[in-house]
C-alpha atoms as a PDB file:
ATOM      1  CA  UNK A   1     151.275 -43.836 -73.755  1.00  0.00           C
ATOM      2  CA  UNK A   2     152.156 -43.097 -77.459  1.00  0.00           C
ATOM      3  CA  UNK A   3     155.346 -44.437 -78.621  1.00  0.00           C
ATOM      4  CA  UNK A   4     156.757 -42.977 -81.610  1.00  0.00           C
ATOM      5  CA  UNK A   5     159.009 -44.701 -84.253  1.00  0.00           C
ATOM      6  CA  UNK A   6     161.371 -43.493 -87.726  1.00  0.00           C
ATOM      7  CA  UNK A   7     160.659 -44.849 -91.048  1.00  0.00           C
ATOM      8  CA  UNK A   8     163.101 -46.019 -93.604  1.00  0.00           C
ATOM      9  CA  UNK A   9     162.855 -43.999 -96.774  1.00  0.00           C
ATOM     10  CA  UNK A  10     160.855 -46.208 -99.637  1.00  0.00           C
ATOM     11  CA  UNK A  11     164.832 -46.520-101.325  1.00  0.00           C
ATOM     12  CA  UNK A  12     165.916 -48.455 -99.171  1.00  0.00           C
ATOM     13  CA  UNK A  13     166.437 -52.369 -99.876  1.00  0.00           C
ATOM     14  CA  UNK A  14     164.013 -55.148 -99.278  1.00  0.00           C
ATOM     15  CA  UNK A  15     166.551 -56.383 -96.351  1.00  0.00           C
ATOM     16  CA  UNK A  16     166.596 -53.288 -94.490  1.00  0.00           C
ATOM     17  CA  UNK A  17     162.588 -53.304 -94.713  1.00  0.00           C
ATOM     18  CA  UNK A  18     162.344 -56.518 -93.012  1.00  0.00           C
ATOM     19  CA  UNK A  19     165.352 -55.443 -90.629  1.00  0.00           C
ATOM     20  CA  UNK A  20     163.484 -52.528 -89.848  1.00  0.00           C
ATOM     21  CA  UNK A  21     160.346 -54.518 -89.531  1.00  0.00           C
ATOM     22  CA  UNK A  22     161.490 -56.905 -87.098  1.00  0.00           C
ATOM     23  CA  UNK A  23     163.236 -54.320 -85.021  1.00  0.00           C
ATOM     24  CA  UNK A  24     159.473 -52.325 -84.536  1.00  0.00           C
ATOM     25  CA  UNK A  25     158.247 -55.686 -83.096  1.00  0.00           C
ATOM     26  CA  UNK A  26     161.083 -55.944 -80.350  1.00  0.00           C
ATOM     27  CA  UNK A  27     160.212 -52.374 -79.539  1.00  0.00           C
ATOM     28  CA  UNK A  28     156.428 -52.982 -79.439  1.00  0.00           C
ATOM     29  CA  UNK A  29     157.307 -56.245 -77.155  1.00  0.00           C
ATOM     30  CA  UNK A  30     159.500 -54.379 -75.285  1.00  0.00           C
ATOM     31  CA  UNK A  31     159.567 -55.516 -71.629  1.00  0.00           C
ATOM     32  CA  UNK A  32     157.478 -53.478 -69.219  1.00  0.00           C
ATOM     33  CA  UNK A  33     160.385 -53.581 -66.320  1.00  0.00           C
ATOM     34  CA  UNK A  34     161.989 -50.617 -68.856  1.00  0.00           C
ATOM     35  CA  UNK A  35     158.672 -48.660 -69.062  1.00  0.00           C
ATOM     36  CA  UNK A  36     157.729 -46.232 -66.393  1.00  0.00           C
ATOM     37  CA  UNK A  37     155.264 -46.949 -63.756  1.00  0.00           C
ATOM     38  CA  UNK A  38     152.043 -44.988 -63.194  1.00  0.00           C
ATOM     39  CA  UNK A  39     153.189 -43.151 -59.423  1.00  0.00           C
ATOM     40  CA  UNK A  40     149.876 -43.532 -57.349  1.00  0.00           C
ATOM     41  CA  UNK A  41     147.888 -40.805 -56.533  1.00  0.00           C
ATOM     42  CA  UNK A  42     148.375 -39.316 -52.783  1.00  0.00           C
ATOM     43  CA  UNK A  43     145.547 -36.496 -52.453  1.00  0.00           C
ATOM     44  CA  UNK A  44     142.868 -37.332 -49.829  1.00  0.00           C
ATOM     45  CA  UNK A  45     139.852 -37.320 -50.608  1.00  0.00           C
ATOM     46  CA  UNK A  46     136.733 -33.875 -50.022  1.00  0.00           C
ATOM     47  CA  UNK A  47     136.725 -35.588 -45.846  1.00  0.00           C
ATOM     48  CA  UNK A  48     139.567 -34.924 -45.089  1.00  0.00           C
ATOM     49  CA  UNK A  49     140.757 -31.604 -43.207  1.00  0.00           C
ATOM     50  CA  UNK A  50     142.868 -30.377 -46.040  1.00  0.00           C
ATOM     51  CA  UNK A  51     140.269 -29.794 -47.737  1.00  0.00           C
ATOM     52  CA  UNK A  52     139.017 -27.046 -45.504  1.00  0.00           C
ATOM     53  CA  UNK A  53     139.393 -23.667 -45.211  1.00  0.00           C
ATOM     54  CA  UNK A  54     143.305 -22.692 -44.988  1.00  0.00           C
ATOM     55  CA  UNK A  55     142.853 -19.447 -43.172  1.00  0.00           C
ATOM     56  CA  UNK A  56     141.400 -21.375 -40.145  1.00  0.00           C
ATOM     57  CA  UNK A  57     144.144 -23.464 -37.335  1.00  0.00           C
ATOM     58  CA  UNK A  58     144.775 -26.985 -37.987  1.00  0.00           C
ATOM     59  CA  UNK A  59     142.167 -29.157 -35.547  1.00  0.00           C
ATOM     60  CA  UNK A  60     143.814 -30.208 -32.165  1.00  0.00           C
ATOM     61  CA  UNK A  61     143.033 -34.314 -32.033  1.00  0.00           C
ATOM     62  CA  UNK A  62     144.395 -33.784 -28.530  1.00  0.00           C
ATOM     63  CA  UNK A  63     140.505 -34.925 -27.563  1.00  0.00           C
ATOM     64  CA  UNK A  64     140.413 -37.563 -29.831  1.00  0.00           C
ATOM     65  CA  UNK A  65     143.932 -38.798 -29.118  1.00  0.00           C
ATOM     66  CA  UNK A  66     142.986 -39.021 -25.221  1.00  0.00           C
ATOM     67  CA  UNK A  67     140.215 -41.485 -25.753  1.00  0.00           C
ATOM     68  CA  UNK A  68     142.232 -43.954 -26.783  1.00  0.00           C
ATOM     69  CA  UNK A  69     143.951 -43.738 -30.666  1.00  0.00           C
ATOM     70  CA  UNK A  70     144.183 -40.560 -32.898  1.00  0.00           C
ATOM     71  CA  UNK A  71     143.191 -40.940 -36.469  1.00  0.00           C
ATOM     72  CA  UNK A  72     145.813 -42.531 -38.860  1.00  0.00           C
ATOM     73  CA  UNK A  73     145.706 -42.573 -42.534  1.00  0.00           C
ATOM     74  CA  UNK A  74     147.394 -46.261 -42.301  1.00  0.00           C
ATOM     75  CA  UNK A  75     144.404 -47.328 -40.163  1.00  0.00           C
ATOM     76  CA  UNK A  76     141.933 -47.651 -43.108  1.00  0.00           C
ATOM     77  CA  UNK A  77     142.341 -48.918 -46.996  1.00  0.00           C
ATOM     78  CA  UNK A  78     142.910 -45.581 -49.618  1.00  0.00           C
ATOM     79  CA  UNK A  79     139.293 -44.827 -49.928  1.00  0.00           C
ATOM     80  CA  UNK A  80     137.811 -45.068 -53.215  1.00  0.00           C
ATOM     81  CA  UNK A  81     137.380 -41.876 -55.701  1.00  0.00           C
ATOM     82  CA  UNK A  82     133.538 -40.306 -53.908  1.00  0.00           C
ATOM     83  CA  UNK A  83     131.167 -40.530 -56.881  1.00  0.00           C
ATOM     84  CA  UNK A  84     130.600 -36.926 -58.185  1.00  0.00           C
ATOM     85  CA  UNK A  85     126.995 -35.866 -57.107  1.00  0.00           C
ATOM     86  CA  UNK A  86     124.477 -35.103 -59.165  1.00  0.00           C
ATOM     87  CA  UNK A  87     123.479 -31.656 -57.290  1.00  0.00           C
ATOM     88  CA  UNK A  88     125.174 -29.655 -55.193  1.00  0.00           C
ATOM     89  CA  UNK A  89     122.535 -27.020 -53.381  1.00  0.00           C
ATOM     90  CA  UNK A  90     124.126 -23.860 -52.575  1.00  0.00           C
ATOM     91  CA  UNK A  91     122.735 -22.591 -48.855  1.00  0.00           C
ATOM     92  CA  UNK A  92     120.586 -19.255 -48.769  1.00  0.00           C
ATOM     93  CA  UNK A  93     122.216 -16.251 -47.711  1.00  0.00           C
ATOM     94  CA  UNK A  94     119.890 -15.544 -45.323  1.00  0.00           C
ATOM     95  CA  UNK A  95     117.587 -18.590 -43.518  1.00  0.00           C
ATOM     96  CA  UNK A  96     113.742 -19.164 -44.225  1.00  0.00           C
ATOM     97  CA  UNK A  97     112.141 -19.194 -41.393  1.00  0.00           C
ATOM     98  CA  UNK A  98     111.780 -22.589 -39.272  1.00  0.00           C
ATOM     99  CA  UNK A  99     109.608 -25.187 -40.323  1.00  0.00           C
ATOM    100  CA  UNK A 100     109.681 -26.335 -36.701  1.00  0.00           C
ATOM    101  CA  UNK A 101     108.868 -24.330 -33.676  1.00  0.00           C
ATOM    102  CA  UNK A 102     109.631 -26.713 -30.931  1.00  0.00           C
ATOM    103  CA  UNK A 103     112.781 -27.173 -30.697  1.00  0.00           C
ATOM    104  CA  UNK A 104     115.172 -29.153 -28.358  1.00  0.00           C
ATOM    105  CA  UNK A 105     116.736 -26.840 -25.418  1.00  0.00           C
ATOM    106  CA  UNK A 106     120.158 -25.363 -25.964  1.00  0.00           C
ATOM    107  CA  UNK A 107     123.464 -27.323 -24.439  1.00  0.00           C
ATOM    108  CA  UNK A 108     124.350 -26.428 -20.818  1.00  0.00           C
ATOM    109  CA  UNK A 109     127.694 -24.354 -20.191  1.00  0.00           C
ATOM    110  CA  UNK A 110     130.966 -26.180 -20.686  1.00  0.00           C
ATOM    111  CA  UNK A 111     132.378 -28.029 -17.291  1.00  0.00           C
ATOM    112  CA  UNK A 112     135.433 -26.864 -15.751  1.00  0.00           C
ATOM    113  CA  UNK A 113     138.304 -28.431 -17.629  1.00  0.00           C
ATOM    114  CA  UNK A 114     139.748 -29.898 -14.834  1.00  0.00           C
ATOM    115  CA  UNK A 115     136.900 -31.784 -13.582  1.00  0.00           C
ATOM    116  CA  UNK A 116     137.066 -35.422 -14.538  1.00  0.00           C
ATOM    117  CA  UNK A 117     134.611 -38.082 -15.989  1.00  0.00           C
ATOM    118  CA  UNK A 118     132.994 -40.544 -14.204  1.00  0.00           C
ATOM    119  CA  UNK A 119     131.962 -44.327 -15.139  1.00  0.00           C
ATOM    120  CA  UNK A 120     128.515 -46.312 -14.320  1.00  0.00           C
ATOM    121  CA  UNK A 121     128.076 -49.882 -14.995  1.00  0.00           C
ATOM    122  CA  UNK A 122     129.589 -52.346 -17.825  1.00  0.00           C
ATOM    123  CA  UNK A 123     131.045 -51.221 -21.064  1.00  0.00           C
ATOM    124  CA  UNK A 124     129.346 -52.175 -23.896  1.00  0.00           C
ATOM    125  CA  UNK A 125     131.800 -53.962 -26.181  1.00  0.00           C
ATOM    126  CA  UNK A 126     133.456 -52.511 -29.495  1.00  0.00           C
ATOM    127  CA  UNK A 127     130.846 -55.239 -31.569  1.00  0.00           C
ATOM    128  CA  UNK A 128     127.867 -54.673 -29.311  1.00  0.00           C
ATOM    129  CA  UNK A 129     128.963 -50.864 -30.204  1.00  0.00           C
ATOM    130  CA  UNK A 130     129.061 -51.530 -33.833  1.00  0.00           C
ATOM    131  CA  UNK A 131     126.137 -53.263 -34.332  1.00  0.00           C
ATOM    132  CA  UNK A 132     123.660 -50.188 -32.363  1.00  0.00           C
ATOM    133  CA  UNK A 133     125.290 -47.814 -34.440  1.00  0.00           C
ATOM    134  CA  UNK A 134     124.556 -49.761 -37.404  1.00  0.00           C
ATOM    135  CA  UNK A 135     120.854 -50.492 -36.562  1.00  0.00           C
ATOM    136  CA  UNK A 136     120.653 -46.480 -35.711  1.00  0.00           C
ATOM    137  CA  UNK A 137     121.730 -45.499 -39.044  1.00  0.00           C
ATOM    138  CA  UNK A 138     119.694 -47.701 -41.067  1.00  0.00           C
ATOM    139  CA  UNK A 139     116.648 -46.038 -39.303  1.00  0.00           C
ATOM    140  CA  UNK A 140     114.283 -44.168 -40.910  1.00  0.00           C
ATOM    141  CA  UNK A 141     113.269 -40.871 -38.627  1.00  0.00           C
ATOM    142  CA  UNK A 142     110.821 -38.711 -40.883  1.00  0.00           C
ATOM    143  CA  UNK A 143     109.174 -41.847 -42.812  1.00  0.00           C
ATOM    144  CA  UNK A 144     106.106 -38.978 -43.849  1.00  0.00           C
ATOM    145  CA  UNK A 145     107.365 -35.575 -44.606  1.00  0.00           C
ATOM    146  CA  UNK A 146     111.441 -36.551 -45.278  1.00  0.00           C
ATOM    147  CA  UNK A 147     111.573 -39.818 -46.124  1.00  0.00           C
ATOM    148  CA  UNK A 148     115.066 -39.503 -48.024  1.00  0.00           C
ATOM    149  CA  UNK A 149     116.639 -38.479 -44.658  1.00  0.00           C
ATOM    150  CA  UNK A 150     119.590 -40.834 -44.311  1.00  0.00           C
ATOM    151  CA  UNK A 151     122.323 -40.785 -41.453  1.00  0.00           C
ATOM    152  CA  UNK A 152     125.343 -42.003 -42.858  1.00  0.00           C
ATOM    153  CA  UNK A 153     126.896 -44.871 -40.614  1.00  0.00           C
ATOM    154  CA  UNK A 154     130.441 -43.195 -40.687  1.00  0.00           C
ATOM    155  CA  UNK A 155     128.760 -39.832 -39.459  1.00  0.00           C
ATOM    156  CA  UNK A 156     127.596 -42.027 -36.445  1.00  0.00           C
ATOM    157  CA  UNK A 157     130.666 -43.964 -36.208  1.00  0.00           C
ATOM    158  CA  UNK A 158     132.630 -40.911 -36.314  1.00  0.00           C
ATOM    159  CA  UNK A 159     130.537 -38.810 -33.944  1.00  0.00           C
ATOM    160  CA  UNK A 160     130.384 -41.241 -31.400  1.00  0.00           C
ATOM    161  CA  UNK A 161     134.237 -41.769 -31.636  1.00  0.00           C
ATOM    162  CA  UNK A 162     134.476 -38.143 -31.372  1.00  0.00           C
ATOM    163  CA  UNK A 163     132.095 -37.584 -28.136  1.00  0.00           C
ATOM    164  CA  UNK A 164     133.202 -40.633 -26.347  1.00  0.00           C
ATOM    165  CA  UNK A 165     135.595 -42.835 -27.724  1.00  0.00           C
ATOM    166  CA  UNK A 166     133.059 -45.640 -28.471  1.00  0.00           C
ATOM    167  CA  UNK A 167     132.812 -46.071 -24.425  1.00  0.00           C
ATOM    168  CA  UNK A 168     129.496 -46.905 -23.273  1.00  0.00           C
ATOM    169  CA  UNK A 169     129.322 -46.004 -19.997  1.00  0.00           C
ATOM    170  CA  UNK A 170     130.934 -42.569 -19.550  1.00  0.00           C
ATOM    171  CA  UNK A 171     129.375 -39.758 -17.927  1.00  0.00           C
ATOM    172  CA  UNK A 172     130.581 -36.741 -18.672  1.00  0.00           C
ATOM    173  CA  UNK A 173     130.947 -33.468 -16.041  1.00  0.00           C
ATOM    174  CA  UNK A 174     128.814 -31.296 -18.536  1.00  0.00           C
ATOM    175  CA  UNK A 175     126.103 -34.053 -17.853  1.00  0.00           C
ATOM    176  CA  UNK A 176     126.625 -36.055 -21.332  1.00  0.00           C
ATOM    177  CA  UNK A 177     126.059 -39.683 -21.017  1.00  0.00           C
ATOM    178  CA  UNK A 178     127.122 -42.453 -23.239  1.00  0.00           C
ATOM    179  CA  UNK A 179     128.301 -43.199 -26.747  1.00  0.00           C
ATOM    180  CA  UNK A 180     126.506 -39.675 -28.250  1.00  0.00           C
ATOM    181  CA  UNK A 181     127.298 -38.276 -25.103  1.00  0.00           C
ATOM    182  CA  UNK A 182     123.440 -37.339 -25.055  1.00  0.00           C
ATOM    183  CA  UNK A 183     122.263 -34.101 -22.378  1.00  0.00           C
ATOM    184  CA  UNK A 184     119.287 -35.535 -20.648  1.00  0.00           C
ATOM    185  CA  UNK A 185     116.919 -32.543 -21.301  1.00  0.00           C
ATOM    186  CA  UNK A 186     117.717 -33.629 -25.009  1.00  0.00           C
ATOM    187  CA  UNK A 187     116.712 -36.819 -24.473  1.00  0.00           C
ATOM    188  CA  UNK A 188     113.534 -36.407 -22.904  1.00  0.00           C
ATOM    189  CA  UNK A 189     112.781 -33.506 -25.917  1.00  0.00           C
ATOM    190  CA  UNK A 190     112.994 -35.999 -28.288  1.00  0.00           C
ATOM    191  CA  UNK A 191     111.420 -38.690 -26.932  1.00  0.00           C
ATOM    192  CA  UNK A 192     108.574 -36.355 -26.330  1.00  0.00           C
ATOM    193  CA  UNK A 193     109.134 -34.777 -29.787  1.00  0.00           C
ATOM    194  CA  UNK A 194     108.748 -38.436 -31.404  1.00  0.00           C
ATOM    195  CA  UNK A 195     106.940 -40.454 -29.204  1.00  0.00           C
ATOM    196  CA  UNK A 196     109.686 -42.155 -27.646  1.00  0.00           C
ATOM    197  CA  UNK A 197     110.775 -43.837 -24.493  1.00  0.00           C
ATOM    198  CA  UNK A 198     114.591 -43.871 -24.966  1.00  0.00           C
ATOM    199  CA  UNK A 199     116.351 -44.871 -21.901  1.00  0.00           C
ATOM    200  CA  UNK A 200     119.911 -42.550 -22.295  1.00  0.00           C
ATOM    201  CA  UNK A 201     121.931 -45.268 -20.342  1.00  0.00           C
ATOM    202  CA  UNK A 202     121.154 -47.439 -22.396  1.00  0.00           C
ATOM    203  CA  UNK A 203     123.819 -47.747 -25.388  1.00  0.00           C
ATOM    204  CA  UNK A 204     121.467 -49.110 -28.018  1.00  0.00           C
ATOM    205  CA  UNK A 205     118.584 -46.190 -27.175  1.00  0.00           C
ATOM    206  CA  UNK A 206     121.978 -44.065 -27.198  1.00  0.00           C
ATOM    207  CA  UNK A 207     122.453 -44.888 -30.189  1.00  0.00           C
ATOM    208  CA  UNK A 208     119.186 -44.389 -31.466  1.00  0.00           C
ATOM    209  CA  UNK A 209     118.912 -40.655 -29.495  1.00  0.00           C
ATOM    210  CA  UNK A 210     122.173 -39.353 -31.092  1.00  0.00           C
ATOM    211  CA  UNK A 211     120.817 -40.438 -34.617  1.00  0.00           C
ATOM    212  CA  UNK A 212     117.513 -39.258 -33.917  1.00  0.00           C
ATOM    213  CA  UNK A 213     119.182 -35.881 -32.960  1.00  0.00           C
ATOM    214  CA  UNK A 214     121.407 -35.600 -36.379  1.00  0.00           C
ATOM    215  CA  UNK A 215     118.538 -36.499 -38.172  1.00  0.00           C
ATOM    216  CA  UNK A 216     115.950 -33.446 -36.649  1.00  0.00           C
ATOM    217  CA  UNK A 217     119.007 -31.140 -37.349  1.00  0.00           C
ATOM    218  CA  UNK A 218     119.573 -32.695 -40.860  1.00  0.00           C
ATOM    219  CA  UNK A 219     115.491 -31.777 -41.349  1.00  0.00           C
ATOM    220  CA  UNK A 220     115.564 -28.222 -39.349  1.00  0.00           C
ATOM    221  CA  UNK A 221     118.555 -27.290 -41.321  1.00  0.00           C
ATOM    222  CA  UNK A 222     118.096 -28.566 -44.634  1.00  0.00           C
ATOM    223  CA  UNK A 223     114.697 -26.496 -44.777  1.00  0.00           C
ATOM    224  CA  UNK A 224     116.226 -23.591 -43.129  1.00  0.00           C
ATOM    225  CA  UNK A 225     119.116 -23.238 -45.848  1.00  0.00           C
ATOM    226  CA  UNK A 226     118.758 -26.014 -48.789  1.00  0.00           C
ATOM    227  CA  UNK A 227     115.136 -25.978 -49.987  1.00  0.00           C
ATOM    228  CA  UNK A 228     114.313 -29.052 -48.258  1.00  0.00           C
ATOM    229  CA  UNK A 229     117.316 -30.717 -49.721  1.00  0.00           C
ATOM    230  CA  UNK A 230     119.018 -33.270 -46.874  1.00  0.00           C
ATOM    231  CA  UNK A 231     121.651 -34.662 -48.837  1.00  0.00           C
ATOM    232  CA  UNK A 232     124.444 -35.564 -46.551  1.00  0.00           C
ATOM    233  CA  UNK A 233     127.133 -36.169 -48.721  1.00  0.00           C
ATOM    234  CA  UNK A 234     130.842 -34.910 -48.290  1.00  0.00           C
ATOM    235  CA  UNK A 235     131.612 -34.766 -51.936  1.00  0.00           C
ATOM    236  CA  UNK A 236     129.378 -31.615 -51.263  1.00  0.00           C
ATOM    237  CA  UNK A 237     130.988 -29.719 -49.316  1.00  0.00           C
ATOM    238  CA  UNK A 238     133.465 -27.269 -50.557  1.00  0.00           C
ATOM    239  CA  UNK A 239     136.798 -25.350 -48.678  1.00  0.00           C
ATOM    240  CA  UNK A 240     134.220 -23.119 -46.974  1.00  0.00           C
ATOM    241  CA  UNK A 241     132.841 -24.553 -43.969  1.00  0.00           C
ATOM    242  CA  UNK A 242     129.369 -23.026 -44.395  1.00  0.00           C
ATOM    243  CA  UNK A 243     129.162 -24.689 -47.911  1.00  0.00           C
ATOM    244  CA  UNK A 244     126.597 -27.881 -47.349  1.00  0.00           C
ATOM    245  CA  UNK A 245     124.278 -29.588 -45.052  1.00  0.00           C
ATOM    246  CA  UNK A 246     127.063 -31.939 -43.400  1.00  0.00           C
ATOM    247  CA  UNK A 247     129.227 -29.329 -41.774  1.00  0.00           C
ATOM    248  CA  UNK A 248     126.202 -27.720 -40.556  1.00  0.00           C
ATOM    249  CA  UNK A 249     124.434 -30.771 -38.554  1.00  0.00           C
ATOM    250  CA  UNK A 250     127.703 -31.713 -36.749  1.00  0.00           C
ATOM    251  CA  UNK A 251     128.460 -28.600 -35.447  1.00  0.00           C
ATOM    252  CA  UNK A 252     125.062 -28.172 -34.722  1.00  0.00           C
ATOM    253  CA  UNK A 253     125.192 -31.533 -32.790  1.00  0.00           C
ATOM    254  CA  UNK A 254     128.195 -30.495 -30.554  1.00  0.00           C
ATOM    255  CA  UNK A 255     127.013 -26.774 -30.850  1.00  0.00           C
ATOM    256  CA  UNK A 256     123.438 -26.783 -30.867  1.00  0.00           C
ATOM    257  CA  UNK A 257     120.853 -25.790 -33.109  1.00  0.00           C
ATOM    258  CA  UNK A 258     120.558 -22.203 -32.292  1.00  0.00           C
ATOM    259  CA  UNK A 259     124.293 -21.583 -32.622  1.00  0.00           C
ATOM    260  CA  UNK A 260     124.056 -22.332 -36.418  1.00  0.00           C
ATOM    261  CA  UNK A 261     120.605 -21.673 -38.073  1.00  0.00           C
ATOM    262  CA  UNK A 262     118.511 -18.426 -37.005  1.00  0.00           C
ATOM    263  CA  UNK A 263     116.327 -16.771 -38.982  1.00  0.00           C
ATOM    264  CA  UNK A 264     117.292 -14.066 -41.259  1.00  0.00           C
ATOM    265  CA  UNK A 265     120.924 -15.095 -40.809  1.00  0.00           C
ATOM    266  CA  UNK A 266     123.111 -16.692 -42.809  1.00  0.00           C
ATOM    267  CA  UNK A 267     124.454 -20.254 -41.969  1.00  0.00           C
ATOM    268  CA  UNK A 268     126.899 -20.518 -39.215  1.00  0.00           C
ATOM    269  CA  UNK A 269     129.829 -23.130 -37.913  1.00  0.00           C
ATOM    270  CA  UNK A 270     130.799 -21.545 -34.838  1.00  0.00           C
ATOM    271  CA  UNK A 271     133.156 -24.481 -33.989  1.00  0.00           C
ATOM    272  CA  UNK A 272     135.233 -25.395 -36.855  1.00  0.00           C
ATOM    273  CA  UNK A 273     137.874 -27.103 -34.953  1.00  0.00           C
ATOM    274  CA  UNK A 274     134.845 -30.152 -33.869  1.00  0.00           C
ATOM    275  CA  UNK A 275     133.395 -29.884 -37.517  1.00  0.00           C
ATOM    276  CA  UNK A 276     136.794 -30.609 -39.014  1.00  0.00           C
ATOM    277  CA  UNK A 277     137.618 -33.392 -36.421  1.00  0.00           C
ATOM    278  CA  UNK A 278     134.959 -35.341 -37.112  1.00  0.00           C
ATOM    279  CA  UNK A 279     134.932 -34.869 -41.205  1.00  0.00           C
ATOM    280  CA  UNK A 280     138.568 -36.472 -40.682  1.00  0.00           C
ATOM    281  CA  UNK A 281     137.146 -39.637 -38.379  1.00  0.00           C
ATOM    282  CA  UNK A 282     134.663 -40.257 -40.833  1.00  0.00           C
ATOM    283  CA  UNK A 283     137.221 -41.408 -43.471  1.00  0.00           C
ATOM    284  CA  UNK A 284     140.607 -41.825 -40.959  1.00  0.00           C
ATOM    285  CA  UNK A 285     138.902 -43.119 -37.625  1.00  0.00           C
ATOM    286  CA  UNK A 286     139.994 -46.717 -36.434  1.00  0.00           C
ATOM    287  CA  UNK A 287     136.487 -47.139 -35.266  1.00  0.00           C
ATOM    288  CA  UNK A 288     136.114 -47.358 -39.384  1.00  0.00           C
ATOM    289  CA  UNK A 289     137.562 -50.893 -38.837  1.00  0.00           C
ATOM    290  CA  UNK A 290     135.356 -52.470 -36.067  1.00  0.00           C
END
């Protein structure tokens, strides 16, 4: 803030000069009760929903809010300005063709909406949640040919909040099970896929199957559409859903691979409403707390 102050002509007298003088310091020391304070910023930051595209219906956290507590802006600090990346890769227009030919098997049908879920043996606790989720992310899944693969925790916090509500021991009428709400023909794909023994009731190898999962989609993707680029940042992303890597894996993950990358096609979010609930977990979620 530049303050400005008058002059007194060179005429005038030698008391004035020191009158004026001593009035400049008050008004340099002038207390900062009468100045006016910065107003803090309120725009969220590139997660949250706003951020997406406008011509598209605001997401329904009807499904979030039944598990248990619906995202709130009070429920985590102001997050901290997202460092600016240092690339942003554009995807192709149209996909390369698959660096992987065996892929996992496409979701089953939606269940009836009416049909309820059901619950097998003890929940795991919120810390005993926390901690799984935590050793899942810091995994590394393609240690030879993608070793800069990373899952971000919050994408696995948020995910899991998002498919279950953190509860351990839900099975779902689609056939789901667990934290990642993991299909069983998924689970014994990858398994198989990486040499594996996974048990899906388990909520640690739950864990570790839902990450393992984001991070063959983060892979199959990324080579698909971003020249073998698997950044996972949000600070990527732009209004358009389509626009990075992120949006792409997590509706692939509730979606399925084959639903967003196909050769010859350009990139695809056919469910923007689950893609934009999630993006707002992973900076709003309670779970960010636990």
């Amino acid at each position: 803030m530049v303050r400005r102050t008058k002059r007194l002509g060179g005429a005038a007298l030698a008391v004035f000069l020191l009158a004026g003088a001593l009035v400049g310091c008050a008004a340099e020391g002038e207390s900062p009760a009468n100045l006016a304070a910065p107003v803090a910023g309120t725009e969220v930051s590139t997660d949250a929903p706003s951020d997406e595209v406008s011509a598209e219906p605001s997401p329904s956290l009807s499904a979030v809010e039944s598990m248990g507590a619906a995202p709130s802006r009070s429920a985590t600090p102001t997050p901290k300005p997202t460092k600016k990346p240092t690339r942003a890769p554009k995807p192709r227009a149209v996909a390369k063709p698959p660096t992987e030919t065996d892929v996992p098997p496409a979701p089953p049908k939606p269940a009836p909406t009416s049909c309820k879920p059901t619950y097998k043996g003890t929940q795991a606790s919120r810390a005993e949640v926390k901690a799984a989720l935590t050793d899942a992310a810091n995994r590394q899944y393609w240690p030879v040919s993608a070793p800069d693969i990373e899952i971000p925790l919050i994408l696995l916090k948020a995910t899991a909040w998002q498919e279950s509500g953190w509860q351990s021991n839900i099975y779902a009428c689609d056939g789901g099970v667990g934290l990642l709400q993991v299909m069983p023909a998924t689970a014994s794909w990858m398994n198989q896929r990486f040499e594996k023994s996974y048990k899906i009731d388990a909520y640690r190898d739950n864990a570790y199957l839902g990450a393992t999962y984001l991070a063959w989609a983060t892979k199959y993707i990324g080579d698909m559409y971003f020249e073998s680029v698997y950044d996972l940042d949000p600070a990527l992303c732009t209004s358009e859903l389509n626009s990075c890597l992120l949006n792409a894996v997590i509706a692939a993950y509730n979606f399925g691979h084959g639903a967003v990358a196909q050769e010859g096609k350009p990139l695809a979010i056919p469910n923007p409403s689950y893609v934009r609930n999630v993006r707002a977990l992973m900076s709003e979620c309670v779970c960010l707390k636990y």
